[in-house]
Protein backbone atom coordinates (compact mmCIF):
# COMPACT_ATOMS: atom_id res chain seq x y z
CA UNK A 1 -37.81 16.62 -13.05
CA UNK A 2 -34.49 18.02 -15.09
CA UNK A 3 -31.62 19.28 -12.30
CA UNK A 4 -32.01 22.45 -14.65
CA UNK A 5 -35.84 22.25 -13.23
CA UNK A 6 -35.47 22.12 -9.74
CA UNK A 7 -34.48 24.47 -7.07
CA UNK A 8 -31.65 23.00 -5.39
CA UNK A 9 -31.32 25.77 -2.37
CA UNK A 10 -34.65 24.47 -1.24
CA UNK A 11 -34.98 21.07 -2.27
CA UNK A 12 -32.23 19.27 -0.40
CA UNK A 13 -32.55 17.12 2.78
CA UNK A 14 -28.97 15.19 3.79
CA UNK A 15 -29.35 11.01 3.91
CA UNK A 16 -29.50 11.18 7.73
CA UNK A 17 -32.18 13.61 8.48
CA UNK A 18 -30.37 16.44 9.13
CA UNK A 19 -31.63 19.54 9.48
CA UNK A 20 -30.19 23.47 10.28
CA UNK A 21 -26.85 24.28 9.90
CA UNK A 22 -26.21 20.40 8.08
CA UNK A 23 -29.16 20.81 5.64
CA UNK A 24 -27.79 23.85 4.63
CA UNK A 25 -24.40 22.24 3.52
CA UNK A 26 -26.29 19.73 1.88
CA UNK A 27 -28.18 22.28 0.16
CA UNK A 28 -24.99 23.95 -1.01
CA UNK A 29 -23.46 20.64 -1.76
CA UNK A 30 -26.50 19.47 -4.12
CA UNK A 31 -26.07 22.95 -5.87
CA UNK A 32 -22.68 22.52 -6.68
CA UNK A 33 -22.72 18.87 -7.99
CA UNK A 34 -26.03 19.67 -9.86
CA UNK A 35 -24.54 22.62 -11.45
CA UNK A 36 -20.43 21.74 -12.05
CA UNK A 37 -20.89 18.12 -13.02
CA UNK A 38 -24.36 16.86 -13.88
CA UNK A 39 -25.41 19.87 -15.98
CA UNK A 40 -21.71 19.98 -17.67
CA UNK A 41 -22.54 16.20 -18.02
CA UNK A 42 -25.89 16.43 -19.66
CA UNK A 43 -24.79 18.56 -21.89
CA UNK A 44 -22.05 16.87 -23.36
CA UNK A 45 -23.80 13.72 -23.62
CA UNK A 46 -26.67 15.62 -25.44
CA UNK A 47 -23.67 17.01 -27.83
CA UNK A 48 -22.83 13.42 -28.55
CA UNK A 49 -26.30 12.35 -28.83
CA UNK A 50 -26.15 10.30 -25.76
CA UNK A 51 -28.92 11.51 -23.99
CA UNK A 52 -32.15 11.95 -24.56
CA UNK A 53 -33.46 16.03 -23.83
CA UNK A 54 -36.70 15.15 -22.52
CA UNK A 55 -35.25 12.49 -19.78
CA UNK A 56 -35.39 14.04 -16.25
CA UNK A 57 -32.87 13.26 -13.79
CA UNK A 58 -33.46 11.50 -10.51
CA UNK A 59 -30.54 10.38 -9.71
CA UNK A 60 -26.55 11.44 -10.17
CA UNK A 61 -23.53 9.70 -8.20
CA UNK A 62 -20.18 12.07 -8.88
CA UNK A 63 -17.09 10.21 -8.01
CA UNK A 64 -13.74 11.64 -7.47
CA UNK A 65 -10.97 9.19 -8.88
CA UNK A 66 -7.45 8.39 -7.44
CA UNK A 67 -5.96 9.41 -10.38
CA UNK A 68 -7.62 12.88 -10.22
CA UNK A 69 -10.47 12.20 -13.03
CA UNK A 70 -14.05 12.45 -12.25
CA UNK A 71 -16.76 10.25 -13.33
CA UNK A 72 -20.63 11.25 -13.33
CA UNK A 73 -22.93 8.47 -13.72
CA UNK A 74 -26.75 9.78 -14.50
CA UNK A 75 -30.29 7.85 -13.31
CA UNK A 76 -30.10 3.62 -13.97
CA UNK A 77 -26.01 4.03 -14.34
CA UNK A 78 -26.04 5.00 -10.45
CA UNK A 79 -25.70 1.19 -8.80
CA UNK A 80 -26.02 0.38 -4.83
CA UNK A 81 -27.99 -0.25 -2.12
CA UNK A 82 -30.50 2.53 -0.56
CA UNK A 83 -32.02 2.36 2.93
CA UNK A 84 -35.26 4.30 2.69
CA UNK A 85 -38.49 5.44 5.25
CA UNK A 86 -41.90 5.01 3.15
CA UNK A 87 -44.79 7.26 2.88
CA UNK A 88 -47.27 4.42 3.35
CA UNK A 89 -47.45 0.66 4.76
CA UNK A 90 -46.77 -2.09 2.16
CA UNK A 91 -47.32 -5.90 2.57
CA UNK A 92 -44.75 -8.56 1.55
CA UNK A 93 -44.86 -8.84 -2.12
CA UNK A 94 -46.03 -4.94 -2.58
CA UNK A 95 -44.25 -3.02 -5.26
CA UNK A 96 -42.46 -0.26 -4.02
CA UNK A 97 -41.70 2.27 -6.57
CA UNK A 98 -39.94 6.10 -6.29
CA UNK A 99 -43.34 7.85 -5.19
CA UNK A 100 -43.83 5.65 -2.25
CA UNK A 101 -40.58 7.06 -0.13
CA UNK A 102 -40.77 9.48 2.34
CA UNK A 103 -36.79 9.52 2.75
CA UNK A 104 -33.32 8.09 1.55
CA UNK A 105 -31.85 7.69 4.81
CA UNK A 106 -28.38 5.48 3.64
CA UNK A 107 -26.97 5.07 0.41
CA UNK A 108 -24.07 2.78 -0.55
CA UNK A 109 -22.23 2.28 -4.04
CA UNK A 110 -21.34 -0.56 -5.60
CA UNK A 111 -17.89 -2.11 -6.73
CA UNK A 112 -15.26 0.59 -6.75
CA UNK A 113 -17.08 3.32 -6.52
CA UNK A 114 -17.72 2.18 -2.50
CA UNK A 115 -13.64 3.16 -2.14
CA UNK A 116 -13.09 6.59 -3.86
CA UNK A 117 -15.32 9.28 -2.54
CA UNK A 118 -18.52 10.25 -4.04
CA UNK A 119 -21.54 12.23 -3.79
CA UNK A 120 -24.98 10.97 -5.18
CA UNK A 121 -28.22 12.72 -5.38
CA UNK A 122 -31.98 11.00 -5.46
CA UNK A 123 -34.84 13.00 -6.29
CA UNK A 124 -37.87 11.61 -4.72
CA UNK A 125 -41.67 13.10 -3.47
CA UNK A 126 -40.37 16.43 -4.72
CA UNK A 127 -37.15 16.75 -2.86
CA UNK A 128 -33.54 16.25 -3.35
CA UNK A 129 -31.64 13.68 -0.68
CA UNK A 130 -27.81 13.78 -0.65
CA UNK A 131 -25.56 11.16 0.13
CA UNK A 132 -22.00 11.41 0.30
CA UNK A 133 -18.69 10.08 1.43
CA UNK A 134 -15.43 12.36 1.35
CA UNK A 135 -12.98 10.33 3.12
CA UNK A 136 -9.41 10.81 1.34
CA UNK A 137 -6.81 8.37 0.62
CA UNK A 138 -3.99 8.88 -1.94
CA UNK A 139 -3.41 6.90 -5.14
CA UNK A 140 0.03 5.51 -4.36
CA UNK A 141 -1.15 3.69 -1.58
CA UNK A 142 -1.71 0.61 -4.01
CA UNK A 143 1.68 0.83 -5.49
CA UNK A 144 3.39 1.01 -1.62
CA UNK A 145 1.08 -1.92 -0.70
CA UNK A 146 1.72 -4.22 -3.77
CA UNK A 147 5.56 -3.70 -2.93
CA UNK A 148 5.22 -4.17 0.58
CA UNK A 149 3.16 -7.98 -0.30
CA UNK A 150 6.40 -8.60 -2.38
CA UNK A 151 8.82 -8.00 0.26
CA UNK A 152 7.08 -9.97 2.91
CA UNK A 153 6.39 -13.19 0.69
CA UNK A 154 10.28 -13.03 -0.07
CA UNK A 155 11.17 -12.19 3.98
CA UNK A 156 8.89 -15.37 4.32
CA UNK A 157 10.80 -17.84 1.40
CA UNK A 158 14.00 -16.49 2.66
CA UNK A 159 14.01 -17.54 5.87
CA UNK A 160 12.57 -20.85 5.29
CA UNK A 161 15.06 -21.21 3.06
CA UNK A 162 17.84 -20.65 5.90
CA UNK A 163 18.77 -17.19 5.08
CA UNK A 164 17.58 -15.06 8.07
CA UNK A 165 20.21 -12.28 7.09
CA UNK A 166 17.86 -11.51 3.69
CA UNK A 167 14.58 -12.19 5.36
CA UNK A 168 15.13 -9.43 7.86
CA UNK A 169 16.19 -7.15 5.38
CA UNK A 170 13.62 -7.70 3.34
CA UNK A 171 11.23 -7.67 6.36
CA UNK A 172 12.01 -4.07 7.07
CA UNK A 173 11.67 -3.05 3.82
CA UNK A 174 8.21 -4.50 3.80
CA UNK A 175 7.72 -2.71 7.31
CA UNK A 176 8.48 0.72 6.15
CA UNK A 177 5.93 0.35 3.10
CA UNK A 178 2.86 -1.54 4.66
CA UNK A 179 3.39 1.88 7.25
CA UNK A 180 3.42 4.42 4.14
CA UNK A 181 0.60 2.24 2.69
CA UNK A 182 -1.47 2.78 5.77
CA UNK A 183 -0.57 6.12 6.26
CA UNK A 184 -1.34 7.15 2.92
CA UNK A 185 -4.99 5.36 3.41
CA UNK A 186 -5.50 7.49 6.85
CA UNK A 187 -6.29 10.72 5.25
CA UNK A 188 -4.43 12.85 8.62
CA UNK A 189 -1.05 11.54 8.18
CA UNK A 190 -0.93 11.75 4.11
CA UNK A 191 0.64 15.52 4.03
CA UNK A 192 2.85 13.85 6.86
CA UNK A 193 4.05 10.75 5.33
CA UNK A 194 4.46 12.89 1.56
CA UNK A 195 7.04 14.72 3.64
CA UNK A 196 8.90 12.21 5.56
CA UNK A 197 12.17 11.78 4.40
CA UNK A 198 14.41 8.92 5.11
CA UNK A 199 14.32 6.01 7.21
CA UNK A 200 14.97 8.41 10.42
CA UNK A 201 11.80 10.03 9.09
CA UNK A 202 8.93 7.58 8.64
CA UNK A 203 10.04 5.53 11.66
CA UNK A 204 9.50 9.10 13.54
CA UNK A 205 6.06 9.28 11.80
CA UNK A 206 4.80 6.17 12.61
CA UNK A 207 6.03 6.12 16.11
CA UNK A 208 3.81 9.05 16.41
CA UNK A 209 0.51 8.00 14.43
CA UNK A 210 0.60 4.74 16.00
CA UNK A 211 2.89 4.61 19.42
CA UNK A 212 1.84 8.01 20.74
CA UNK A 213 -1.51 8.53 18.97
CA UNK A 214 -2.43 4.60 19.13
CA UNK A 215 -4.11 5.41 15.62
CA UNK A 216 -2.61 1.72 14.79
CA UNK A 217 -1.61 -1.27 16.57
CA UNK A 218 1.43 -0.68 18.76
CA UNK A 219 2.78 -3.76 18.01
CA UNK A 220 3.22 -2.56 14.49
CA UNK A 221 5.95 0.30 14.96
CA UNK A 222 7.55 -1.98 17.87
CA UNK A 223 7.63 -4.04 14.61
CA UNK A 224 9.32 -1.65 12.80
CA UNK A 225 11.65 0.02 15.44
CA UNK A 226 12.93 -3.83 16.12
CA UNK A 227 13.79 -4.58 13.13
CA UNK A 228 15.25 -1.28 12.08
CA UNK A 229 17.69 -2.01 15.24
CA UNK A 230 18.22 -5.58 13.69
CA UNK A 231 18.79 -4.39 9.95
CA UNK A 232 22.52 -3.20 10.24
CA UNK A 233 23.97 -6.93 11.34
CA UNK A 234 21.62 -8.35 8.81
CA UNK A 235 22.49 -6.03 5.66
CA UNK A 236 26.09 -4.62 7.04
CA UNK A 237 26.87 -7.64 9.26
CA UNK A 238 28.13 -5.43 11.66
CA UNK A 239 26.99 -8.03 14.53
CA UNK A 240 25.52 -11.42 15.45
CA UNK A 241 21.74 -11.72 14.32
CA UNK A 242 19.30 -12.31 16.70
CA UNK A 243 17.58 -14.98 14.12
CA UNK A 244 15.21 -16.07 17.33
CA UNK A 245 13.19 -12.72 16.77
CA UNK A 246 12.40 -13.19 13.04
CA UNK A 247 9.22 -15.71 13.23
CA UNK A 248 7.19 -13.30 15.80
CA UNK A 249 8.40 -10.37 13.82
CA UNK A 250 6.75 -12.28 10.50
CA UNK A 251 3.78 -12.99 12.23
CA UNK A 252 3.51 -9.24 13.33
CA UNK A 253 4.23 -8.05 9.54
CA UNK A 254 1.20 -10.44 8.50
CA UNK A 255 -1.00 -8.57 10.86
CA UNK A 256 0.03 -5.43 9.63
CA UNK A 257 -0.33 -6.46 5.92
CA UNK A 258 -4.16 -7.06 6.21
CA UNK A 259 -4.58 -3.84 8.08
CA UNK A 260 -3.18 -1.92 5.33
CA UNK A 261 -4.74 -3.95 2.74
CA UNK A 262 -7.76 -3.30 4.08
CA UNK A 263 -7.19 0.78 5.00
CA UNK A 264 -5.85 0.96 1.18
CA UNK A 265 -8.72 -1.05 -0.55
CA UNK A 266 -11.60 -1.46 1.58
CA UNK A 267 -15.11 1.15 0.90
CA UNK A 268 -14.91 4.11 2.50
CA UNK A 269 -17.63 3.92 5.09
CA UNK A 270 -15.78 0.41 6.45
CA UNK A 271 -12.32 2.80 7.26
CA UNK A 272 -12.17 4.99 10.88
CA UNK A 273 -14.52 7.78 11.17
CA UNK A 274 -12.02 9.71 13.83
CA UNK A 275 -8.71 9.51 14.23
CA UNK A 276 -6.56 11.34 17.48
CA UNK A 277 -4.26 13.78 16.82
CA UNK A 278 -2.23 16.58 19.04
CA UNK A 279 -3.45 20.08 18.55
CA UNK A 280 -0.72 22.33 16.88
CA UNK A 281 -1.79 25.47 18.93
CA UNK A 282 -4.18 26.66 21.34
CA UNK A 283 -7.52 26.22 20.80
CA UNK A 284 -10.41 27.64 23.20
CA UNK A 285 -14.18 25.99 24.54
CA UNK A 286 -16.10 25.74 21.33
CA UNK A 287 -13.48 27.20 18.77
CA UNK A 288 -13.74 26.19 15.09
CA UNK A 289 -10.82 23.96 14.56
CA UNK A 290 -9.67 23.67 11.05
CA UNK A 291 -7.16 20.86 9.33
CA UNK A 292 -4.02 22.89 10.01
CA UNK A 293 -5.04 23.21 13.94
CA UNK A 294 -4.08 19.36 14.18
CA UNK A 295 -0.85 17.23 13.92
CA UNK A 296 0.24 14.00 14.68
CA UNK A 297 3.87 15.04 15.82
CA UNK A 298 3.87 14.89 20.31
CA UNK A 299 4.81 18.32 21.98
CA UNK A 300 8.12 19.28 22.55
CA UNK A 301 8.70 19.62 25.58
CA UNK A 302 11.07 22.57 27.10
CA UNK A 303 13.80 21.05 29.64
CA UNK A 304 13.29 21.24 33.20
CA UNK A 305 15.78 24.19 33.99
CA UNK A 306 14.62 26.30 31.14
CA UNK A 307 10.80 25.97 32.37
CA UNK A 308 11.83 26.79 36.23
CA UNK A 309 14.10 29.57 34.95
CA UNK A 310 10.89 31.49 33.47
């Protein structure tokens, strides 16, 4: 069966057996994959005489790139692992082709398609199942994270090498981007961390996403406010270094790198599912709260005399 074939508003059923309001979403969803990117898709490759007219579709994975591109991969191209519920009992050593499932109920892709969001289609026993995966992370989380690995194997040779004064300012710089790096792979705090501005800026961030929200370890932005206090006598020599705080603060940056090296790189369905955040106005009992309704900043809060004056 062709995706030009089949009836897509009916047809659908989500990976996880939704049903109602969700199947209706995935219904929508199938439509507009089917009809923006696999049709589109067929029909260039038939244009190039890359696909044959007669071949039905059964299955589609549409992945959105970092850099903005998206790629469409079409029936024995789509690569991963399925978790399925069968139509009939089967014995160890039974074949178990398409007809024989009753329902996709997982689906994840292989290599680096598992870290760039997707959405994949399998048409089995007459009906449509939809997987997908829409967490967001932003393409110069790599670059942040490759720099930040720099700075903290230098922080590392420098003070083994008996220069604590270069180590900690290199191990600040490596603080501030293994915190963009993560923020930038926590899909809440991109717009946030695209707008910070200045050291005064991100530290204020991060205190936030991870002090206040405790989205992150705490010890990481205790990481980061220590050694922005420490920077100035180790880049301006304005005082004494405290050299005794450098080793824990290494070990703490270590931590931190495989955190973000893991937010930045790891497949999608490994990274949080929820994240807290402080709600940017007020929101009733069973209100629909959109993107905008959240931020990570904390409250201001009006001083005493001002609040007892009202």
């Amino acid at each position: 069966m062709s995706p030009e074939d089949s009836d897509p508003a009916t047809d659908a059923s989500s990976p996880d057996g939704a049903s109602g309001p969700f199947e209706a979403v995935g219904n929508r969803l199938l439509e507009s994959m089917l009809s923006e990117y696999v049709e589109p898709e067929i029909r260039s490759r038939n244009e190039t005489g890359d696909w044959d007219p007669g071949l039905p579709v059964w299955k589609f994975q549409v992945s959105f790139e970092d850099d903005g591109s998206v790629q469409v991969l079409l029936n024995d191209e789509v690569k991963g692992q399925l978790t399925a519920r069968l139509a009939t009992d089967k014995e160890a050593g039974d074949e178990v082709v398409a007809s024989d499932i009753a329902e996709i109920t997982t689906f994840s892709p292989e290599g680096r398609f598992a870290q760039v969001p997707y959405v994949a289609g399998f048409f089995t026993n007459e009906t449509w199942f939809v997987a997908f995966e829409f967490g967001g992370r932003h393409p110069m989380r790599h670059r942040y994270l490759e720099a930040g690995q720099d700075f903290l194997r230098s922080a590392h040779e420098n003070f083994d090498a008996g220069r604590p004064g270069v180590s900690a300012d290199n191990a600040f710089s490596a603080a501030e981007l293994l915190a963009r790096t993560e923020l930038l792979s926590s899909s809440p705090a991109i717009k946030h961390v695209l707008a910070a501005r200045g050291h005064a800026g991100l530290s204020q961030l991060y205190n936030a996403w991870a002090g206040y929200l405790e989205n992150s370890d705490r010890e990481f932005s205790k990481a980061l406010n220590v050694l922005a206090r420490i920077r100035p006598a180790a880049r301006y020599l304005e005082r004494d270094l405290d050299v005794a705080l450098l080793p824990e603060l290494l070990e703490t940056l270590d931590k931190w790198e495989e955190l973000a090296k893991h937010l930045a790189t790891a497949p999608l369905r490994e990274l949080p599912r929820s994240y807290n955040m402080v709600a940017a106005r007020e929101i009733s009992h069973g209100e629909l709260v959109e993107a905008d309704d959240s931020t990570i900043y904390p409250p201001k809060r009006e001083p005493k005399d001002k609040q007892q004056g009202e």
